[in-house]
Structure formats: C-alpha cells, structure tokens
C-alpha atoms as a PDB file:
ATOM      1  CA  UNK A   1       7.697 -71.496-339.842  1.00  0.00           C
ATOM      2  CA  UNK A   2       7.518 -74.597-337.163  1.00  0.00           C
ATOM      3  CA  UNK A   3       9.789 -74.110-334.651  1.00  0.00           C
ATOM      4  CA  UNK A   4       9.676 -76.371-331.937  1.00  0.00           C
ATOM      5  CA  UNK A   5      12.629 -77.488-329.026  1.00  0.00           C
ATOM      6  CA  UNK A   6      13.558 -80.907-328.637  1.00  0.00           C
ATOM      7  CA  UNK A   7      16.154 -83.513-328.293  1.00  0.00           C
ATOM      8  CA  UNK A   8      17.128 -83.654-331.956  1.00  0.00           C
ATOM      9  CA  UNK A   9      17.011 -86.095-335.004  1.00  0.00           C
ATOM     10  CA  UNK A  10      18.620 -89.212-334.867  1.00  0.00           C
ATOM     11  CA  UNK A  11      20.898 -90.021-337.671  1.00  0.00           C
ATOM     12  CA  UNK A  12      23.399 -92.522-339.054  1.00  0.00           C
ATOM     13  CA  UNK A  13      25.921 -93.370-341.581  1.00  0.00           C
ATOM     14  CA  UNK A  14      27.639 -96.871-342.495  1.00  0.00           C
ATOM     15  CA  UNK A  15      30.624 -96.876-344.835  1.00  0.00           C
ATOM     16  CA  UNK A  16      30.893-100.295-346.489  1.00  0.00           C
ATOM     17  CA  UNK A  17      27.727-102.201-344.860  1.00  0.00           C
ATOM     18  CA  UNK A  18      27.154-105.997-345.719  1.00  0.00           C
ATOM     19  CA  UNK A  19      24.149-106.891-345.664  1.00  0.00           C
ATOM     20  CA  UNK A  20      24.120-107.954-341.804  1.00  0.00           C
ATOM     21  CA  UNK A  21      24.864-104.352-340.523  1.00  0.00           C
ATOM     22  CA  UNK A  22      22.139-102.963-342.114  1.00  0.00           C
ATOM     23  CA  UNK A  23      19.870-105.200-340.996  1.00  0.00           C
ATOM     24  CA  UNK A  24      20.851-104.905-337.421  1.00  0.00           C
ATOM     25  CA  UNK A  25      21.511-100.741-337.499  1.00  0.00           C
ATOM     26  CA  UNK A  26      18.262-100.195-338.977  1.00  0.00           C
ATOM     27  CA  UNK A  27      16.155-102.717-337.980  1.00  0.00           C
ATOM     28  CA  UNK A  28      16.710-105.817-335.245  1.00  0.00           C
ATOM     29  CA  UNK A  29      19.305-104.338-332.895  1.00  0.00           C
ATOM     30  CA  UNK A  30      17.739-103.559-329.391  1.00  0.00           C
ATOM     31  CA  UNK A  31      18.182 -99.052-330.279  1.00  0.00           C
ATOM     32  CA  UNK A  32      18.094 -99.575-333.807  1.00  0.00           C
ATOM     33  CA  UNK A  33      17.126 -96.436-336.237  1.00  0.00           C
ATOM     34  CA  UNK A  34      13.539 -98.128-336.495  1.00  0.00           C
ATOM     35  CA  UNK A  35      13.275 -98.495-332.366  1.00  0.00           C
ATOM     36  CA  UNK A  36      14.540 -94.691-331.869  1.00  0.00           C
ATOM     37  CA  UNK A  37      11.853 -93.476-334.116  1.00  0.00           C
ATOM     38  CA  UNK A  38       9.204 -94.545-331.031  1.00  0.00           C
ATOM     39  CA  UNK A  39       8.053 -92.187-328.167  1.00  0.00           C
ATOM     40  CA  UNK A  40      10.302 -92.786-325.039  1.00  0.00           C
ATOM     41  CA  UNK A  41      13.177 -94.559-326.210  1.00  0.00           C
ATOM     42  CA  UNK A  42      16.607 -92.315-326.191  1.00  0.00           C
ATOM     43  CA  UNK A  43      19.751 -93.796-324.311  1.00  0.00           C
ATOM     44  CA  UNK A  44      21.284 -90.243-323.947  1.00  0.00           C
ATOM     45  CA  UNK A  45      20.906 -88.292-320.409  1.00  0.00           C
ATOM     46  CA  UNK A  46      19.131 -85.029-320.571  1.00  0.00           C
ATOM     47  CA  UNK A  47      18.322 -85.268-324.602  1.00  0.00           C
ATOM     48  CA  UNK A  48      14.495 -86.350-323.664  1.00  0.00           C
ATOM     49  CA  UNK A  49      12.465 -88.757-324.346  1.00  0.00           C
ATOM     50  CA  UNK A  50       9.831 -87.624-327.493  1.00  0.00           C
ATOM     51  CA  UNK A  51      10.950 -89.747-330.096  1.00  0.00           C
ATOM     52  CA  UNK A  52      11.380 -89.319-333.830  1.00  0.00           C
ATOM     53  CA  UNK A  53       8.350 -89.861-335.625  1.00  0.00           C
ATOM     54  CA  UNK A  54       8.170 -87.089-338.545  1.00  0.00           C
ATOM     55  CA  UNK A  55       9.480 -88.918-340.817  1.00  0.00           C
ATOM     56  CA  UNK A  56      12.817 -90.648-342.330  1.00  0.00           C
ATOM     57  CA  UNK A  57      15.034 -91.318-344.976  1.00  0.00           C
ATOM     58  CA  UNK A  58      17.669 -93.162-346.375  1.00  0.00           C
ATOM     59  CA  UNK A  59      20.502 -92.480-349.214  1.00  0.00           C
ATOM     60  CA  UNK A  60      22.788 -94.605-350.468  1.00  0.00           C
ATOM     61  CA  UNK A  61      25.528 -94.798-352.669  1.00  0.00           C
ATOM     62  CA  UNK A  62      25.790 -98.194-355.132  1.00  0.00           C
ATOM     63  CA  UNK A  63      28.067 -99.668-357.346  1.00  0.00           C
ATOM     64  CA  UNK A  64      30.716 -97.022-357.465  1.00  0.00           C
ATOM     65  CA  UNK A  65      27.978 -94.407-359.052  1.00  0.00           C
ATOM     66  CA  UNK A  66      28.139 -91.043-357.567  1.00  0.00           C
ATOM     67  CA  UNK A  67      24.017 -89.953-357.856  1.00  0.00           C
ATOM     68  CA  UNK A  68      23.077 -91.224-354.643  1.00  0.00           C
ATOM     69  CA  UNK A  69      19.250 -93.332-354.695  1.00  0.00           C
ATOM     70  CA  UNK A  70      17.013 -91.600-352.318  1.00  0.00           C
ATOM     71  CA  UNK A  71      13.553 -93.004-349.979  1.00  0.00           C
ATOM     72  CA  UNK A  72      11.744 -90.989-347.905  1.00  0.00           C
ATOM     73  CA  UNK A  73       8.612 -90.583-346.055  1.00  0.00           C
ATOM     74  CA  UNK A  74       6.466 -88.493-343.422  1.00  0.00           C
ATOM     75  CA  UNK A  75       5.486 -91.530-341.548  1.00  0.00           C
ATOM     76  CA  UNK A  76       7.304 -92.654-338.237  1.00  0.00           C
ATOM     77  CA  UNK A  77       9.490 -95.237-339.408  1.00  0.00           C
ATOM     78  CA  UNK A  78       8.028 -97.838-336.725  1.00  0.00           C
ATOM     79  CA  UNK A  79       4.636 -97.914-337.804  1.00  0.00           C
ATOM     80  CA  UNK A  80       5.466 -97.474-341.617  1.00  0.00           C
ATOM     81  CA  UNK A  81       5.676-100.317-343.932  1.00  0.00           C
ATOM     82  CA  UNK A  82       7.822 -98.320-346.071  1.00  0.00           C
ATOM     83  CA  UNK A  83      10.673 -98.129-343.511  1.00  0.00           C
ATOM     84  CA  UNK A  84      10.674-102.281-343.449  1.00  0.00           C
ATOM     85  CA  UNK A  85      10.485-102.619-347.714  1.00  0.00           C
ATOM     86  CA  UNK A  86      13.406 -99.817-347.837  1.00  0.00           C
ATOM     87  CA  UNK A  87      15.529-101.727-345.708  1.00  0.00           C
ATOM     88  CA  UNK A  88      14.449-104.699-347.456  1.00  0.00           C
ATOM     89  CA  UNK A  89      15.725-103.465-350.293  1.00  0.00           C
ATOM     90  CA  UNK A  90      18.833-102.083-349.003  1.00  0.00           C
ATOM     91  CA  UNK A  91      20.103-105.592-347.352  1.00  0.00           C
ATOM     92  CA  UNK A  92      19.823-106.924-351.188  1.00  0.00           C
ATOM     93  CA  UNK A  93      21.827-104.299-353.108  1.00  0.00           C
ATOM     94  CA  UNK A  94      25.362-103.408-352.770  1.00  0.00           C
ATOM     95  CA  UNK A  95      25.451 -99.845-350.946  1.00  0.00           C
ATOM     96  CA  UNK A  96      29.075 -98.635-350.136  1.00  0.00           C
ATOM     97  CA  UNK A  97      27.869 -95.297-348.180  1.00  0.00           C
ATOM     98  CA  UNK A  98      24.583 -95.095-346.575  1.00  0.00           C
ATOM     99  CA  UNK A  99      22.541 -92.493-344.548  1.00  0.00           C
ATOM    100  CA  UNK A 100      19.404 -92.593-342.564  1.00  0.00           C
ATOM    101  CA  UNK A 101      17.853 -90.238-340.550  1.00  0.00           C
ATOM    102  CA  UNK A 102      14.593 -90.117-338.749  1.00  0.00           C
ATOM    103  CA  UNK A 103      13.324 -86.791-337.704  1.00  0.00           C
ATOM    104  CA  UNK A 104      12.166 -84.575-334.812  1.00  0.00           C
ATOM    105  CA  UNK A 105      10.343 -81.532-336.550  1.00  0.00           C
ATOM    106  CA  UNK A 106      12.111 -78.741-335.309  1.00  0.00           C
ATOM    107  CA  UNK A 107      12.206 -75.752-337.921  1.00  0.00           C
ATOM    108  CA  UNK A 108      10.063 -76.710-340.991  1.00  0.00           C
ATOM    109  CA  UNK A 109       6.369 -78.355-340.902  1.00  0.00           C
ATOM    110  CA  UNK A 110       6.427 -82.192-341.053  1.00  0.00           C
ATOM    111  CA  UNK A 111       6.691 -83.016-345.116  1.00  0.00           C
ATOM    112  CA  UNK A 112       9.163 -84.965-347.365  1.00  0.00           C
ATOM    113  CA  UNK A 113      10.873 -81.703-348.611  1.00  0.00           C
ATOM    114  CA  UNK A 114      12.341 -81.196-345.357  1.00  0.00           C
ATOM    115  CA  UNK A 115      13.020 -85.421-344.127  1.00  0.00           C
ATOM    116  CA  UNK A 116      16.878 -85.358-343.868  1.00  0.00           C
ATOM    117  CA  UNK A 117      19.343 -86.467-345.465  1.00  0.00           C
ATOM    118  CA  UNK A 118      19.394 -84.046-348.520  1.00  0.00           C
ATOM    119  CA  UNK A 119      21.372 -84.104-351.726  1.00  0.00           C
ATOM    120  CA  UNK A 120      22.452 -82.114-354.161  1.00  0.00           C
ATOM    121  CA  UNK A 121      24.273 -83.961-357.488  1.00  0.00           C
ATOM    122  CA  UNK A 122      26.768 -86.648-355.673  1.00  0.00           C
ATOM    123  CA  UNK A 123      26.436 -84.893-352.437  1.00  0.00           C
ATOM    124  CA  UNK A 124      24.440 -86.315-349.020  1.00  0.00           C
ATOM    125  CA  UNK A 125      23.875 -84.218-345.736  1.00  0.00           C
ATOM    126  CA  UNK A 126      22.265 -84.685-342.581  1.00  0.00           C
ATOM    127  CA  UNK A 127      22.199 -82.614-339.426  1.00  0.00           C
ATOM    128  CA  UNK A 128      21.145 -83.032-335.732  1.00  0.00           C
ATOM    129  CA  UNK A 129      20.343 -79.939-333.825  1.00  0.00           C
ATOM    130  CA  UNK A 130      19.592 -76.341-334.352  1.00  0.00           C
ATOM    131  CA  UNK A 131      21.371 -73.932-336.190  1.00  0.00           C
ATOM    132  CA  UNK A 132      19.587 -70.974-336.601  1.00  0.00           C
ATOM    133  CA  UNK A 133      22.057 -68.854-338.378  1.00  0.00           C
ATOM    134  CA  UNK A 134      21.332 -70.606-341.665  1.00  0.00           C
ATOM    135  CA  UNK A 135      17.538 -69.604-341.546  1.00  0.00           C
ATOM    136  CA  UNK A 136      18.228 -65.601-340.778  1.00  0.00           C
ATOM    137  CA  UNK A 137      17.469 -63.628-343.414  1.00  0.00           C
ATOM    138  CA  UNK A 138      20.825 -62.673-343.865  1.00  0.00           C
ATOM    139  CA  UNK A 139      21.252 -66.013-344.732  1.00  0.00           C
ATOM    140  CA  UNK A 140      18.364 -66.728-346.294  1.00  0.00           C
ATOM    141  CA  UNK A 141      19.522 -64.232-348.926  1.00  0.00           C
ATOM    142  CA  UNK A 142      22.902 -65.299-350.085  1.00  0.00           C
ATOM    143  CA  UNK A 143      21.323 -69.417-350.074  1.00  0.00           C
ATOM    144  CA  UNK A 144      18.434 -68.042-352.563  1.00  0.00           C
ATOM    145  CA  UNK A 145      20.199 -65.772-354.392  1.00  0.00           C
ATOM    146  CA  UNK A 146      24.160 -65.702-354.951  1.00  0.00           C
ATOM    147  CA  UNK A 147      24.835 -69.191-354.379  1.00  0.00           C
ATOM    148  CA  UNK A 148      21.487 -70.323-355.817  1.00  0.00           C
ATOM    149  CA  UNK A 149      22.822 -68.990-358.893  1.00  0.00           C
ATOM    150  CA  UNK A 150      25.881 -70.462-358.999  1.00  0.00           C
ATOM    151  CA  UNK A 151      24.930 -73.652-358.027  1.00  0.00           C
ATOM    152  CA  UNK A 152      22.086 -73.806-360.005  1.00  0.00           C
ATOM    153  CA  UNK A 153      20.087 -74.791-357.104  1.00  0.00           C
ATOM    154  CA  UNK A 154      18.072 -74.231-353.743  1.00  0.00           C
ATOM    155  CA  UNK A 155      16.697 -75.685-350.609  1.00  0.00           C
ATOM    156  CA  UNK A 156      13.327 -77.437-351.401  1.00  0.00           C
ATOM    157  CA  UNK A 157      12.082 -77.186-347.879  1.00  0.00           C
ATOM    158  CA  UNK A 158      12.191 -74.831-344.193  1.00  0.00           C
ATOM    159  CA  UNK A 159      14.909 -76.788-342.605  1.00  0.00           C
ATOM    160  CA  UNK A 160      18.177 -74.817-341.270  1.00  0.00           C
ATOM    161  CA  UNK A 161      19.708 -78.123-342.026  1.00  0.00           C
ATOM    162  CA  UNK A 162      19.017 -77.871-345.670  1.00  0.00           C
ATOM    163  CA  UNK A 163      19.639 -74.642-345.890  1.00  0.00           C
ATOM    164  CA  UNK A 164      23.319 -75.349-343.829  1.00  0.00           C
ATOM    165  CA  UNK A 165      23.849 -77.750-346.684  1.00  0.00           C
ATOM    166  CA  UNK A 166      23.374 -74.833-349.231  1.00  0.00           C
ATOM    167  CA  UNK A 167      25.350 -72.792-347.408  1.00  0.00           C
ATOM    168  CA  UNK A 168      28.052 -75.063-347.426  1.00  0.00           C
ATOM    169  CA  UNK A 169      27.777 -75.749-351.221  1.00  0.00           C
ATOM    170  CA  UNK A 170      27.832 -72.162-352.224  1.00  0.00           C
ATOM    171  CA  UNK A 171      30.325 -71.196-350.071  1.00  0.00           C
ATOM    172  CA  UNK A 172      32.724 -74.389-351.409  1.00  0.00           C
ATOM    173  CA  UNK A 173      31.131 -73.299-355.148  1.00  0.00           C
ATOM    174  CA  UNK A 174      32.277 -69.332-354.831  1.00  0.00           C
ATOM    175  CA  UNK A 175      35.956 -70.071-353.646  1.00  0.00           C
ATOM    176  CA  UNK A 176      36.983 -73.210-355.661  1.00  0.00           C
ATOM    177  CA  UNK A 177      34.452 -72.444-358.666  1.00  0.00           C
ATOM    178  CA  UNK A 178      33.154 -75.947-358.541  1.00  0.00           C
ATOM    179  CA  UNK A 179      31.891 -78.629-355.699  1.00  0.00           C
ATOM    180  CA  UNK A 180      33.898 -81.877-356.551  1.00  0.00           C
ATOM    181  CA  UNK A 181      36.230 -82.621-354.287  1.00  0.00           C
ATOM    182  CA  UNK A 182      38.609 -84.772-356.349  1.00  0.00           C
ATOM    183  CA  UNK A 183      39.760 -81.151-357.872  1.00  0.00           C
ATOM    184  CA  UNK A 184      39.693 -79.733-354.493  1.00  0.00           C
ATOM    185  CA  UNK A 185      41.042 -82.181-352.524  1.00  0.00           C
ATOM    186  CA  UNK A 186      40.045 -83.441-349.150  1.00  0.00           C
ATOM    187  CA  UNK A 187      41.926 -81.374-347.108  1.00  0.00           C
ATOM    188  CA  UNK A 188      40.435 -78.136-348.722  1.00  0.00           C
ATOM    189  CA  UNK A 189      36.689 -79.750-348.445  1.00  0.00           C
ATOM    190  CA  UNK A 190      37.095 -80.546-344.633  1.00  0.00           C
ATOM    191  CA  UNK A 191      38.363 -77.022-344.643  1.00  0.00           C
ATOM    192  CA  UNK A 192      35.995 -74.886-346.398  1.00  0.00           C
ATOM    193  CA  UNK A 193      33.020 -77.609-344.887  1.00  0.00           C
ATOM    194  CA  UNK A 194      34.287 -76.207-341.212  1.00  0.00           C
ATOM    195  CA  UNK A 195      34.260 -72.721-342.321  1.00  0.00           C
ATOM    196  CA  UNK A 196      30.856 -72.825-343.334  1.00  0.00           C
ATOM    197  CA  UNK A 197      29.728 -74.172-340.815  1.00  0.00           C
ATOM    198  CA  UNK A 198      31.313 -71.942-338.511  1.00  0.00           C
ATOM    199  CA  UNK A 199      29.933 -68.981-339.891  1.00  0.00           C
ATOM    200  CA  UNK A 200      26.166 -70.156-339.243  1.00  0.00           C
ATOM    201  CA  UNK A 201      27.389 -71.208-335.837  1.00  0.00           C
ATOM    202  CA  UNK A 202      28.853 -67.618-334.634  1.00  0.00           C
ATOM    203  CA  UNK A 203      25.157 -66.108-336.189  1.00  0.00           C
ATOM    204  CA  UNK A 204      23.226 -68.579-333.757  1.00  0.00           C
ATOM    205  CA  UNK A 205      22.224 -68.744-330.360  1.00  0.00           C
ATOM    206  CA  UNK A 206      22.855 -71.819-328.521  1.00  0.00           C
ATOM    207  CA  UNK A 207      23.925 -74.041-332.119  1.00  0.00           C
ATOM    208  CA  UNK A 208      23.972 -77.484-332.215  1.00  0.00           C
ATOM    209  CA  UNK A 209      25.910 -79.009-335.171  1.00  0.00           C
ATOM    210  CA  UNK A 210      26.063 -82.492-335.422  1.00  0.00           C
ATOM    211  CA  UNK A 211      26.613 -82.970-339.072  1.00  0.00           C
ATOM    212  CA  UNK A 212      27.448 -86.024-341.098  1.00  0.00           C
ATOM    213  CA  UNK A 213      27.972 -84.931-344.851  1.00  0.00           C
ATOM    214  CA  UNK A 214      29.214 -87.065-348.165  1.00  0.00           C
ATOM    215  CA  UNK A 215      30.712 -86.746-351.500  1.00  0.00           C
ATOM    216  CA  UNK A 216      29.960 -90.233-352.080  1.00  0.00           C
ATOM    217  CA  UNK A 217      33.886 -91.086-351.607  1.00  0.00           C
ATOM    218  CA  UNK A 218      34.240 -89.718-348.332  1.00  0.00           C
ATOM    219  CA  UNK A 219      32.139 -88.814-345.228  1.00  0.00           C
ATOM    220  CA  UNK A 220      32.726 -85.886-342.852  1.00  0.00           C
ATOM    221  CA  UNK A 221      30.999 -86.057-339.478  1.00  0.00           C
ATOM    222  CA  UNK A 222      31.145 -82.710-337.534  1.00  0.00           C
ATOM    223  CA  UNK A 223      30.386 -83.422-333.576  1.00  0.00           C
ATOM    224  CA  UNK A 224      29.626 -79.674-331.916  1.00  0.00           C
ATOM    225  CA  UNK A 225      27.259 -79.913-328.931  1.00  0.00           C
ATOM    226  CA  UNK A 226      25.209 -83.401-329.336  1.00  0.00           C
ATOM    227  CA  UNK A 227      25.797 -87.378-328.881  1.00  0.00           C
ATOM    228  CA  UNK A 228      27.960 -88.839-331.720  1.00  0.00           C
ATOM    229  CA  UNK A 229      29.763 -92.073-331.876  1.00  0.00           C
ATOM    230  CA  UNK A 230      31.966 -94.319-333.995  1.00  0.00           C
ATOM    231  CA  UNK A 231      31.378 -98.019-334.837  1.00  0.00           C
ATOM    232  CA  UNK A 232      33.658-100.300-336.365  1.00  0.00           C
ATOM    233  CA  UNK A 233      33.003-104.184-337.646  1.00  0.00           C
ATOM    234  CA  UNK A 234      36.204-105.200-339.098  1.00  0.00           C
ATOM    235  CA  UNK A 235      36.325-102.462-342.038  1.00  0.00           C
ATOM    236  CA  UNK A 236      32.740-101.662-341.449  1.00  0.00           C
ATOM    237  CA  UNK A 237      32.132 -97.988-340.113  1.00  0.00           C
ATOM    238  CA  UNK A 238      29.005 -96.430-338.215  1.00  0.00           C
ATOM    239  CA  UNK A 239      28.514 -92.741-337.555  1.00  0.00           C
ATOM    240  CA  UNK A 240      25.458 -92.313-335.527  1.00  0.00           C
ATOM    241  CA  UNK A 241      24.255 -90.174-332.826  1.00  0.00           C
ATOM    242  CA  UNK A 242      23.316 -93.285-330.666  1.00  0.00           C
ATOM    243  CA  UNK A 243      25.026 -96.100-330.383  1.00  0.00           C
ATOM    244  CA  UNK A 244      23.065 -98.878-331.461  1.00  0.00           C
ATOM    245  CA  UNK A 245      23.359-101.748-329.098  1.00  0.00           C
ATOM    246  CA  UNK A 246      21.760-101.094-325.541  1.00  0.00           C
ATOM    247  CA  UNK A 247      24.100-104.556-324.529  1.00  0.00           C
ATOM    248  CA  UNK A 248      27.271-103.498-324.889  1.00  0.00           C
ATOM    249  CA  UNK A 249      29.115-106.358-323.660  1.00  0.00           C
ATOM    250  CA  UNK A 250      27.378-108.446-326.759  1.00  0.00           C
ATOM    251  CA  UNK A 251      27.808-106.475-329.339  1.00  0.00           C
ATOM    252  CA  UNK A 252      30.062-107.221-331.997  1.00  0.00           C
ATOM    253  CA  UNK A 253      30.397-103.733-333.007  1.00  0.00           C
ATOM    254  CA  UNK A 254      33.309-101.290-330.908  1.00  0.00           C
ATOM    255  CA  UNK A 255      32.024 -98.012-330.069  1.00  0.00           C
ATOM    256  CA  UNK A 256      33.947 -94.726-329.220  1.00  0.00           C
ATOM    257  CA  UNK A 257      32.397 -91.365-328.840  1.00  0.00           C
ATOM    258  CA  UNK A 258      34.094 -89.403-331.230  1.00  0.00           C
ATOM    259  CA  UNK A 259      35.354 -85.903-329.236  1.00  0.00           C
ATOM    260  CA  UNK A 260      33.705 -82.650-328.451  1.00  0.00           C
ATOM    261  CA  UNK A 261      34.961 -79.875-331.571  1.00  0.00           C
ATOM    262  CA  UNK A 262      36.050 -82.592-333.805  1.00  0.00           C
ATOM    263  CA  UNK A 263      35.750 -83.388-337.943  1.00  0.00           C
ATOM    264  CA  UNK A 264      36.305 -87.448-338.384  1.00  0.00           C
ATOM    265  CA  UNK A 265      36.835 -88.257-342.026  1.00  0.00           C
ATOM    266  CA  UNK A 266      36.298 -91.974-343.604  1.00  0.00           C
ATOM    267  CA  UNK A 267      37.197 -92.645-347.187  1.00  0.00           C
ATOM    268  CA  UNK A 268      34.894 -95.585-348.243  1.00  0.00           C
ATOM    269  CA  UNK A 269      38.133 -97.280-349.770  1.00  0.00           C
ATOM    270  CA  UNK A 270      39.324 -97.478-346.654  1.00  0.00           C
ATOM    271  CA  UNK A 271      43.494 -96.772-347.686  1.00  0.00           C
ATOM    272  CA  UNK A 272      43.564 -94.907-344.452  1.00  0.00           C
ATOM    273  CA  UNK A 273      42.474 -95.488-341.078  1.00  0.00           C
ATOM    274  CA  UNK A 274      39.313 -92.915-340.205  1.00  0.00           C
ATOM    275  CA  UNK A 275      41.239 -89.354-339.337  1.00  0.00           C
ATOM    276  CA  UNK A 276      39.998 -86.901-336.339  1.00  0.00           C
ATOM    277  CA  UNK A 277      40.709 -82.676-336.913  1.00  0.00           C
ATOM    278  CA  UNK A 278      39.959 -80.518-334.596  1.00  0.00           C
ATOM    279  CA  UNK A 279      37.406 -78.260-335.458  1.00  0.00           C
ATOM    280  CA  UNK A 280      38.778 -75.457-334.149  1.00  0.00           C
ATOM    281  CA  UNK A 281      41.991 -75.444-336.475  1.00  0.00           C
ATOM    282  CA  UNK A 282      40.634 -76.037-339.048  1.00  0.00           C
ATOM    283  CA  UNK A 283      38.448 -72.541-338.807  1.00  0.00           C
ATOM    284  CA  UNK A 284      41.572 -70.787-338.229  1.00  0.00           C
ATOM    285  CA  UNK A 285      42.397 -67.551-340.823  1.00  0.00           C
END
C-alpha cells in the first residue's frame, strides 16, 4: 500500500450548472479544476505546491435519473485529452449535480479503481485528506465483510476514501436496513453520515475529512481540517476546496468559506436555502 503525505486532492461539486459554470469551473477560469491538476499551482498557504496529476474524474447526475454517469482516468487532467472531451460533453447535456475530483495519490497506487469520486447505486463520494481509520484492519474487516454483505458490495480500490464511503453505507445500511434517503429522511442521513465519519476520525491520527457526498437529490459537504468553500451564481452552487477565481473582484461567482466542524446541505431543487450543522451536534449520543 502507497502511502505518501501531501497537500490533498482537489475536488468540486456544482448543484444545478448551466452550461457556462462548467465551462469556467473546470476548464477557462484562471484556478480552474484543469489548472490545479499542474505542478505548483495551489492558492492555499501551507497546503504545498505538488499538484494533482494522478488522475480525475467526474460524475454527474442527468435528467432527474438517479444512476449517476461516470469518466475517469489516470492521466493528469492538463495534459489529457480526455479531461477536455469530458467536459465537452458535460457543457452539452443537462447535469443537475456534478462532481470532479483530481487526485494526489496518497493511500492506494495511481489506477482508475481508486480516482475519486466513487459510487455506489445513486450514491457519489469524494474526499480530501487522510483518514486512516477506514484502512485499519479493524476496519478493513467490517467494510469486507458485514457491511459487504449487506450491501451487496465493496471498495474496488486501496483508498481510505473509498473505503470511508463503505463505511458510511454499511453503517447507514445496518441501522435503517436500507440506503435511500427519501425513507430515511435527510435529517437522519446527515446524522448517521456524521457518525460514520466520526468513528474513522477518533481511530486516526491527525484526520483530515473534507468530504462532499450525494444521493443524487442532495449533497452533504463535511469541512474537518482542509480548505472548503461555497459558490453561488444566482441558484447555481459550488462546493470546492479552492475557490476558483484567483481575481476575486471579477468574478461573478460569491465565495464564503464554509466553517471549521461544519455539514452544509444543498437540495438540488433548491426549496431551501443551503443549511450549515455543526458537526459536532450532530455526533452527539
């Protein structure tokens, strides 16, 4: 197993993008996803400067069906012609939820099975940081066997991020006997989401949990211990660990960095304004 330290994956997540956004997020803007993918180009003090080249993805979520369509590749997204024909191809369909992530191998060898985001059935997750808790065997144990079982599933790849998202979907699976949050409710999934995550976070040293996770309807973004911001256009949303626009004074987009030991929830429907929790109460017993 690769384990190497670093600054982290850089990661986004636009709730109802036209065709414009994407674009700009993933391609033109001055720190787009494409330019943060190069050696020596972070805007955050003290998170390095090594880039993201080992790989990216993208998932997105079309025309109101819940499977989400998945691209990914090993390549760094700014010498791949892959990355460009991807967005391509996202600027001409109609995505209502979309994630991207480009990668900075930390735990797990450089190979598709472990490019964030990763999905299971209508569900999207992708993490920036290290969590080591979810690779112990401890862990390791319950993800492959208990909750493998029930879910009818398991990580693919190394990654503790994959295996966080496991965790997470076994431990929603074992106390509400399925993963759909329209039985659960949203409350409950924010809930049982910080919960999980909590309990990989007290078996790690020094965790970082920067986690933006979907059900397709709704996106949860988890900010413990790295860079995360909001974006709004109008009712246009970005989650993403930088802020995309090194001119801030021309951008059309408003930023706000979204607080230490917070959950902020967007519904892609937009019937309620995006809602902060604090982390910390919602891990209470």
């Amino acid at each position: 197993m690769q384990i190497n330290p670093g600054f982290g994956c850089r990661m986004m997540a636009l709730i109802n993008p036209d065709n414009a956004l994407i674009d700009d997020c993933f391609e033109k803007n001055t720190h787009s996803l494409r330019q943060q993918s190069k050696p020596g180009t972070c805007l955050e003090d003290g998170l390095g400067r090594s880039g993201n080249p080992d790989g990216w993805a993208f998932v997105s979520y079309q025309n109101n069906k819940q499977i989400p369509i998945v691209s990914k590749s090993v390549w760094p997204a700014y010498i791949d012609p892959k990355y460009q024909a991807a967005v391509n191809k996202l600027t001409k369909q109609k995505s209502e939820i979309i994630f991207a992530h480009v990668r900075s191998a930390s735990i797990g060898s450089v190979t598709v099975e472990n490019c964030h985001p990763f999905t299971y059935k209508n569900w999207s997750f992708e993490h920036n940081g290290d969590l080591i808790g979810a690779v112990i065997q401890e862990t390791r144990d319950k993800i492959n066997g208990k909750y493998a079982e029930i879910l009818g599933n398991k990580p693919l790849g190394q990654t503790d991020s994959e295996a966080a998202f496991f965790y997470f979907l076994g431990r929603m699976k074992e106390t509400y006997k399925t993963t759909d949050t329209k039985i659960i409710g949203t409350d409950n999934t924010r809930k049982i989401f910080a919960q999980s995550m909590k309990e990989l976070i007290d078996k790690s040293s020094s965790p970082t949990c920067n986690i933006i996770v979907s059900d397709g309807e709704n996106v949860f973004a988890l900010k413990y211990g790295r860079s995360l911001y909001l974006g709004q256009q109008q009712k246009q949303f970005i989650i993403s660990s930088e802020k995309t626009d090194k001119s801030l004074e021309e951008s059309p987009v408003s930023w706000q960095e979204i607080p230490e030991g917070y959950i902020l929830t967007i519904s892609k429907n937009n019937q309620s304004k995006p809602v902060l929790t604090s982390f910390a109460d919602l891990v209470k017993k």
